[in-house]
C-alpha atoms as a PDB file:
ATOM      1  CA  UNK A   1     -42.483 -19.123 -30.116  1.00  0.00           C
ATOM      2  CA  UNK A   2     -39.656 -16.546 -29.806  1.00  0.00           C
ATOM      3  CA  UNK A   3     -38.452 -14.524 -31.965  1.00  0.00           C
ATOM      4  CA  UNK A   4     -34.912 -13.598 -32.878  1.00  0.00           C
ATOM      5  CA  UNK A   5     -34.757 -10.304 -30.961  1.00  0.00           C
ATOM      6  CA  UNK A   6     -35.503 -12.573 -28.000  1.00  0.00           C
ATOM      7  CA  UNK A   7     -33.416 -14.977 -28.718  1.00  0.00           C
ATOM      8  CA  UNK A   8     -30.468 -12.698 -29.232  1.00  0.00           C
ATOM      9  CA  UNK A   9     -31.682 -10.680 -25.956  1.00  0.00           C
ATOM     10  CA  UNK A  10     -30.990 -13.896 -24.134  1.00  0.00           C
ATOM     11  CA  UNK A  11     -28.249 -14.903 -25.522  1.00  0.00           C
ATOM     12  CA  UNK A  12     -26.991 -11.473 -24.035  1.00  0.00           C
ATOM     13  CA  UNK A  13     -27.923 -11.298 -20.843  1.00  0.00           C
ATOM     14  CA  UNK A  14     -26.012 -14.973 -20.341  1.00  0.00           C
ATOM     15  CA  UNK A  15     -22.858 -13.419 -21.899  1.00  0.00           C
ATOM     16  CA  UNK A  16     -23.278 -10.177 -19.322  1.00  0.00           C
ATOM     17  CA  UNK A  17     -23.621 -13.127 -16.174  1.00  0.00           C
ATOM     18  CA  UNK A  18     -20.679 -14.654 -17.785  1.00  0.00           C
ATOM     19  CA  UNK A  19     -18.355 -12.005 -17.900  1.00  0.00           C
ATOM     20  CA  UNK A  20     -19.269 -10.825 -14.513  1.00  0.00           C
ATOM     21  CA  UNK A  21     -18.578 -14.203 -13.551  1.00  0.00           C
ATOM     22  CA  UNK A  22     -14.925 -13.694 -14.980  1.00  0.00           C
ATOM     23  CA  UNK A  23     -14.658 -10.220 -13.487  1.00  0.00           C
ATOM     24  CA  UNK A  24     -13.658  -8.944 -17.307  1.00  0.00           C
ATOM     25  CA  UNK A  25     -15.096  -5.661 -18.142  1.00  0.00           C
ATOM     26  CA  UNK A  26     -18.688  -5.506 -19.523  1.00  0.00           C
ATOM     27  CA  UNK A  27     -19.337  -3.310 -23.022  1.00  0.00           C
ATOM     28  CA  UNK A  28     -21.569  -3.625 -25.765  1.00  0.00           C
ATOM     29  CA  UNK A  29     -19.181  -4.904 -28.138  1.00  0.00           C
ATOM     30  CA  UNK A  30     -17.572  -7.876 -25.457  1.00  0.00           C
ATOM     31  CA  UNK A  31     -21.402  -8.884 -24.652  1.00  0.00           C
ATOM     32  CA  UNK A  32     -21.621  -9.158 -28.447  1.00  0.00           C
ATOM     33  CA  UNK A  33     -18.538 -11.084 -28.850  1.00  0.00           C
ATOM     34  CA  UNK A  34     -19.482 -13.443 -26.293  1.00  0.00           C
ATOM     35  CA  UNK A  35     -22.804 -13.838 -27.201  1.00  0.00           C
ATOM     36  CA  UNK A  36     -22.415 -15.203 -30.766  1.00  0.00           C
ATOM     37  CA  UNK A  37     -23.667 -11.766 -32.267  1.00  0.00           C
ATOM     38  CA  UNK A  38     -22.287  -9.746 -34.718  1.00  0.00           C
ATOM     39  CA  UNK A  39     -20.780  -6.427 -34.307  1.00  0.00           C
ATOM     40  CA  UNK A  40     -23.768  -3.798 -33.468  1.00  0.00           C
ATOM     41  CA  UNK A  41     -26.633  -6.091 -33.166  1.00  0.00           C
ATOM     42  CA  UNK A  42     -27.591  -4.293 -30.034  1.00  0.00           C
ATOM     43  CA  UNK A  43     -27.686  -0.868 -32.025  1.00  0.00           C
ATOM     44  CA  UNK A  44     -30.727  -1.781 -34.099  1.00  0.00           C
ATOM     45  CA  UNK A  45     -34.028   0.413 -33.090  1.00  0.00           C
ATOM     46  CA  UNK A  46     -36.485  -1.174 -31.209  1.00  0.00           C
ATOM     47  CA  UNK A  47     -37.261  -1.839 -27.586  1.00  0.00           C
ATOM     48  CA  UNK A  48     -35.949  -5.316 -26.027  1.00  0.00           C
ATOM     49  CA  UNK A  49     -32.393  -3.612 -27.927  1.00  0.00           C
ATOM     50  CA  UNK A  50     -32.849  -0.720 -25.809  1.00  0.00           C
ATOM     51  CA  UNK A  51     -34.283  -1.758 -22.234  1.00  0.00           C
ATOM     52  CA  UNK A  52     -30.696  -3.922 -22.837  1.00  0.00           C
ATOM     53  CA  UNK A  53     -28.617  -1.534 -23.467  1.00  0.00           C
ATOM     54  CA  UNK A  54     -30.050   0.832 -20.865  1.00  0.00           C
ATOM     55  CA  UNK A  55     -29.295  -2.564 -18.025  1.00  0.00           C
ATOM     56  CA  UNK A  56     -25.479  -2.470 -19.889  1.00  0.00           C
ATOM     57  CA  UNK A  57     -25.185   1.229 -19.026  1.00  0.00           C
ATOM     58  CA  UNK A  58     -26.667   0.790 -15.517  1.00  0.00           C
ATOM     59  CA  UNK A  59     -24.234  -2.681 -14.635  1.00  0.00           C
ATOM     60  CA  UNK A  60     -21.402  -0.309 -16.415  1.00  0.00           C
ATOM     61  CA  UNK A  61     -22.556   2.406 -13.613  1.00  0.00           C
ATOM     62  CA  UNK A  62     -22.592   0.271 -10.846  1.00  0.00           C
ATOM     63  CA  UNK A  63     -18.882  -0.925 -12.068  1.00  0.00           C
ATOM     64  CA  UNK A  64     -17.451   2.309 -12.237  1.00  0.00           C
ATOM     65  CA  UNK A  65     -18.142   3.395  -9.020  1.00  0.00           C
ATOM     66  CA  UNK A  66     -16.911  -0.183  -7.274  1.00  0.00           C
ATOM     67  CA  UNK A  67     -13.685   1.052  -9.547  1.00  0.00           C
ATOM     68  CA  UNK A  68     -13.532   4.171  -8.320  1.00  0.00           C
ATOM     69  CA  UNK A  69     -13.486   2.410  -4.623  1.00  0.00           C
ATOM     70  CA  UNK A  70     -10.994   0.079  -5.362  1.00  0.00           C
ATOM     71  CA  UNK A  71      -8.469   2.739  -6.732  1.00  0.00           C
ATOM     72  CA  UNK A  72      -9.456   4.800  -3.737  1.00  0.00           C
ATOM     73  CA  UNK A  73      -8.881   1.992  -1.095  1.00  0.00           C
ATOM     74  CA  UNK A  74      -5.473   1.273  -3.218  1.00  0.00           C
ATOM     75  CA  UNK A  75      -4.163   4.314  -3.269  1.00  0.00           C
ATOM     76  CA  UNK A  76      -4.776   4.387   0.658  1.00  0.00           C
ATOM     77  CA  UNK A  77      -3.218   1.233   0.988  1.00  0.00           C
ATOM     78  CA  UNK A  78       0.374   2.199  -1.214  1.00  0.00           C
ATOM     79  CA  UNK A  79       0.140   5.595   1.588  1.00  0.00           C
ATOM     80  CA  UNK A  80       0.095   3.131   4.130  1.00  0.00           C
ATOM     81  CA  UNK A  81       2.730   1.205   3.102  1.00  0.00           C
ATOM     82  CA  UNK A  82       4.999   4.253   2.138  1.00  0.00           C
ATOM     83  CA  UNK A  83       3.844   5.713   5.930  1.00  0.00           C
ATOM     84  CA  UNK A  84       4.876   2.570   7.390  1.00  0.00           C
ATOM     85  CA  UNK A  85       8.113   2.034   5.203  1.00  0.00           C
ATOM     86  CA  UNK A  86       8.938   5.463   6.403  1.00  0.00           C
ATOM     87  CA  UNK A  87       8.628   5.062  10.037  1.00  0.00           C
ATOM     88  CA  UNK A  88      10.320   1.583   9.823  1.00  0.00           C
ATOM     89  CA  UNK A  89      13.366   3.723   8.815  1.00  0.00           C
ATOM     90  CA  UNK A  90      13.046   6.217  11.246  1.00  0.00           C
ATOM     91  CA  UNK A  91      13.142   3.816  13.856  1.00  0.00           C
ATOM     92  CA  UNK A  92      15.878   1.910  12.616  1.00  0.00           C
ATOM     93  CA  UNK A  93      17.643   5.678  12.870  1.00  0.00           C
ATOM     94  CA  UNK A  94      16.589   6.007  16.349  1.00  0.00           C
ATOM     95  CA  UNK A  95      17.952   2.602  17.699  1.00  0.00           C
ATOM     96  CA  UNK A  96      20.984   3.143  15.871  1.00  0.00           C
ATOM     97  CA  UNK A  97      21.515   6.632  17.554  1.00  0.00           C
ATOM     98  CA  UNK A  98      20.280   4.894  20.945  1.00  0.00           C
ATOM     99  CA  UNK A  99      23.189   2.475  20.677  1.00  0.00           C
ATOM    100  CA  UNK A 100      25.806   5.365  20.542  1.00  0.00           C
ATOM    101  CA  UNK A 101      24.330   6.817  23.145  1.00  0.00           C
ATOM    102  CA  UNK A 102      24.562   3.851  25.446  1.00  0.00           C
ATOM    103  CA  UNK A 103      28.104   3.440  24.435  1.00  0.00           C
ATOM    104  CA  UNK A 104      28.885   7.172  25.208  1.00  0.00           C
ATOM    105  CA  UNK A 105      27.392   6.646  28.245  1.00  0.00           C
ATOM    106  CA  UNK A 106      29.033   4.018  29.389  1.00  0.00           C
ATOM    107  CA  UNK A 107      32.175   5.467  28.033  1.00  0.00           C
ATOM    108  CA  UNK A 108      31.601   8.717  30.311  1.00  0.00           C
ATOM    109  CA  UNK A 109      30.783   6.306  33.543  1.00  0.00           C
ATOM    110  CA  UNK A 110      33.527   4.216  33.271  1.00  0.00           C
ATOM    111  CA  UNK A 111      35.399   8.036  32.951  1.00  0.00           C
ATOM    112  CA  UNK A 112      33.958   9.275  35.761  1.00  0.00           C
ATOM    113  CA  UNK A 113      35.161   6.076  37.739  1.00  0.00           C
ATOM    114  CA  UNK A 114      38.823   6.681  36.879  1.00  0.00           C
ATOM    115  CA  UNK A 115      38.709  10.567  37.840  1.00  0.00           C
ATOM    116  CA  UNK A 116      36.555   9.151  41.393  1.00  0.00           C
ATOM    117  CA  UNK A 117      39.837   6.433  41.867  1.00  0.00           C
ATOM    118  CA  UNK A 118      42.376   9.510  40.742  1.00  0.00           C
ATOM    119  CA  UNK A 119      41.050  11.776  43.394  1.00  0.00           C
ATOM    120  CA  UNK A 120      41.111   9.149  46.166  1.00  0.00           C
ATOM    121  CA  UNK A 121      44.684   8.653  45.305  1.00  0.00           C
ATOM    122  CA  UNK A 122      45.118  12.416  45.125  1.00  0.00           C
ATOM    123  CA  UNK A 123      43.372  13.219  48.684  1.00  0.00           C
ATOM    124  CA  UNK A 124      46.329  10.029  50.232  1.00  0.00           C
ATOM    125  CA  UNK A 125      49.047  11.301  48.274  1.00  0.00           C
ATOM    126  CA  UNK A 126      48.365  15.047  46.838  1.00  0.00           C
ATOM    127  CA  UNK A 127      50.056  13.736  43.630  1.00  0.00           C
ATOM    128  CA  UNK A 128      48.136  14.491  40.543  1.00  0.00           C
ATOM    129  CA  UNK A 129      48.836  11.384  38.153  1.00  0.00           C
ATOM    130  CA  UNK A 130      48.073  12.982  34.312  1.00  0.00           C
ATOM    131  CA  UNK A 131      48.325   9.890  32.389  1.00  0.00           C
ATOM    132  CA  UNK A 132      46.151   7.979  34.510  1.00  0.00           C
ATOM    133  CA  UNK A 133      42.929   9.893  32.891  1.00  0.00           C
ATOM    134  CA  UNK A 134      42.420   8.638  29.252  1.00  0.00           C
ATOM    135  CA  UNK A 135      39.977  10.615  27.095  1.00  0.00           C
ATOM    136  CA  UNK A 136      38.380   9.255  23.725  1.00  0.00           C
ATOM    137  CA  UNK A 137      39.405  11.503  20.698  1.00  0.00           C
ATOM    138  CA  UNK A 138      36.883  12.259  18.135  1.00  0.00           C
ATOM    139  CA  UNK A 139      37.454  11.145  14.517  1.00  0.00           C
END
Protein backbone atom coordinates (compact mmCIF):
# COMPACT_ATOMS: atom_id res chain seq x y z
CA UNK A 1 0.00 0.00 0.00
CA UNK A 2 1.29 3.57 -0.55
CA UNK A 3 1.37 6.08 1.43
CA UNK A 4 0.48 9.71 0.96
CA UNK A 5 4.03 11.03 0.52
CA UNK A 6 4.03 8.60 -2.41
CA UNK A 7 1.09 9.33 -3.62
CA UNK A 8 1.67 13.05 -3.66
CA UNK A 9 5.37 12.28 -5.07
CA UNK A 10 3.56 10.85 -8.05
CA UNK A 11 1.16 12.97 -8.48
CA UNK A 12 4.24 15.38 -9.00
CA UNK A 13 6.35 13.95 -11.15
CA UNK A 14 3.10 13.63 -13.74
CA UNK A 15 2.49 17.40 -13.28
CA UNK A 16 6.53 18.05 -14.03
CA UNK A 17 5.96 15.59 -17.54
CA UNK A 18 2.97 17.67 -18.07
CA UNK A 19 4.25 20.96 -18.02
CA UNK A 20 7.25 20.00 -19.97
CA UNK A 21 4.87 18.69 -22.30
CA UNK A 22 3.35 22.33 -22.54
CA UNK A 23 6.78 23.93 -22.62
CA UNK A 24 5.47 26.27 -19.45
CA UNK A 25 8.09 26.88 -16.94
CA UNK A 26 8.64 24.26 -14.17
CA UNK A 27 8.75 25.60 -10.21
CA UNK A 28 7.78 24.20 -7.09
CA UNK A 29 4.76 26.11 -6.66
CA UNK A 30 3.31 25.38 -10.66
CA UNK A 31 4.16 21.49 -10.00
CA UNK A 32 2.03 22.04 -6.89
CA UNK A 33 -0.69 23.77 -8.62
CA UNK A 34 -0.91 21.22 -11.17
CA UNK A 35 -0.63 18.45 -9.11
CA UNK A 36 -3.70 18.92 -6.85
CA UNK A 37 -1.37 19.91 -3.81
CA UNK A 38 -1.50 22.63 -1.67
CA UNK A 39 0.85 25.44 -1.45
CA UNK A 40 4.32 24.03 0.13
CA UNK A 41 3.59 20.43 0.30
CA UNK A 42 6.96 19.80 -1.19
CA UNK A 43 8.65 21.86 1.74
CA UNK A 44 7.82 19.34 4.44
CA UNK A 45 11.14 17.42 5.87
CA UNK A 46 11.66 14.14 4.82
CA UNK A 47 13.28 12.33 1.95
CA UNK A 48 10.93 11.36 -1.18
CA UNK A 49 10.14 15.62 -0.56
CA UNK A 50 13.68 16.18 -1.04
CA UNK A 51 15.19 13.65 -3.73
CA UNK A 52 12.02 15.72 -5.60
CA UNK A 53 12.90 18.79 -5.12
CA UNK A 54 16.59 18.16 -5.76
CA UNK A 55 15.16 16.47 -9.67
CA UNK A 56 13.03 20.14 -9.78
CA UNK A 57 16.30 22.02 -9.26
CA UNK A 58 18.27 19.75 -11.65
CA UNK A 59 15.21 19.88 -14.71
CA UNK A 60 15.24 23.83 -13.63
CA UNK A 61 19.22 23.56 -14.43
CA UNK A 62 19.00 21.85 -17.47
CA UNK A 63 16.22 24.65 -18.53
CA UNK A 64 18.22 27.48 -17.84
CA UNK A 65 20.99 26.70 -19.78
CA UNK A 66 18.68 25.57 -23.06
CA UNK A 67 17.43 29.41 -22.16
CA UNK A 68 20.48 30.79 -22.09
CA UNK A 69 21.01 29.11 -25.79
CA UNK A 70 17.99 30.22 -27.13
CA UNK A 71 18.56 33.97 -26.14
CA UNK A 72 22.07 33.47 -27.42
CA UNK A 73 21.05 31.96 -30.86
CA UNK A 74 18.28 34.95 -30.88
CA UNK A 75 20.23 37.57 -30.30
CA UNK A 76 22.54 36.19 -33.23
CA UNK A 77 19.72 35.86 -35.34
CA UNK A 78 18.18 39.86 -34.75
CA UNK A 79 22.40 40.69 -35.71
CA UNK A 80 21.80 38.86 -38.68
CA UNK A 81 18.89 40.35 -39.69
CA UNK A 82 20.06 43.98 -38.79
CA UNK A 83 23.57 42.86 -40.86
CA UNK A 84 21.52 41.84 -43.66
CA UNK A 85 18.91 44.80 -43.48
CA UNK A 86 21.98 46.91 -43.57
CA UNK A 87 23.67 45.62 -46.57
CA UNK A 88 20.27 45.37 -48.41
CA UNK A 89 20.45 49.21 -48.14
CA UNK A 90 23.79 49.61 -49.08
CA UNK A 91 23.23 47.91 -52.14
CA UNK A 92 20.20 49.55 -53.02
CA UNK A 93 22.74 52.83 -52.63
CA UNK A 94 25.16 51.31 -54.90
CA UNK A 95 22.74 50.47 -57.85
CA UNK A 96 21.24 53.70 -57.48
CA UNK A 97 24.70 55.48 -57.82
CA UNK A 98 25.50 52.81 -60.70
CA UNK A 99 22.51 54.11 -62.64
CA UNK A 100 23.88 57.77 -62.62
CA UNK A 101 26.87 56.65 -63.58
CA UNK A 102 25.66 54.85 -66.66
CA UNK A 103 23.66 57.85 -67.53
CA UNK A 104 26.76 60.17 -67.15
CA UNK A 105 28.42 57.97 -69.17
CA UNK A 106 26.41 57.78 -71.79
CA UNK A 107 25.84 61.44 -71.53
CA UNK A 108 29.78 62.05 -71.96
CA UNK A 109 29.83 59.43 -75.14
CA UNK A 110 27.16 60.76 -76.88
CA UNK A 111 29.40 64.29 -76.05
CA UNK A 112 32.31 63.05 -77.27
CA UNK A 113 30.44 62.03 -80.59
CA UNK A 114 29.29 65.59 -81.27
CA UNK A 115 32.89 67.20 -80.59
CA UNK A 116 34.33 63.88 -83.07
CA UNK A 117 31.38 65.18 -85.90
CA UNK A 118 32.40 69.09 -84.97
CA UNK A 119 36.00 68.48 -85.73
CA UNK A 120 35.36 66.60 -88.99
CA UNK A 121 33.37 69.55 -90.04
CA UNK A 122 36.11 71.82 -88.71
CA UNK A 123 39.16 69.93 -90.57
CA UNK A 124 36.51 70.48 -94.30
CA UNK A 125 35.61 73.84 -93.42
CA UNK A 126 38.03 75.45 -90.58
CA UNK A 127 34.78 76.95 -89.17
CA UNK A 128 34.37 76.42 -85.51
CA UNK A 129 30.45 76.02 -84.99
CA UNK A 130 29.94 77.05 -80.92
CA UNK A 131 26.42 76.18 -80.58
CA UNK A 132 26.72 72.92 -82.07
CA UNK A 133 28.41 71.54 -78.63
CA UNK A 134 25.68 71.33 -75.87
CA UNK A 135 26.90 70.75 -72.31
CA UNK A 136 24.58 69.51 -69.34
CA UNK A 137 24.44 72.17 -66.48
CA UNK A 138 24.50 71.02 -63.00
CA UNK A 139 21.55 71.77 -60.68
Amino acid sequence: MTTRVELNILAAEAAVKELLAEGKKINQHSVEKRAGLSNGTLNYKCDPYKRFKDKLTEINTANTQVDDHYKTLKKELIRQAELKDKYRMQRDELRHENVKLHADNKELLYQLFLLQKEMIAVKETNVVDFTALRFKKDD
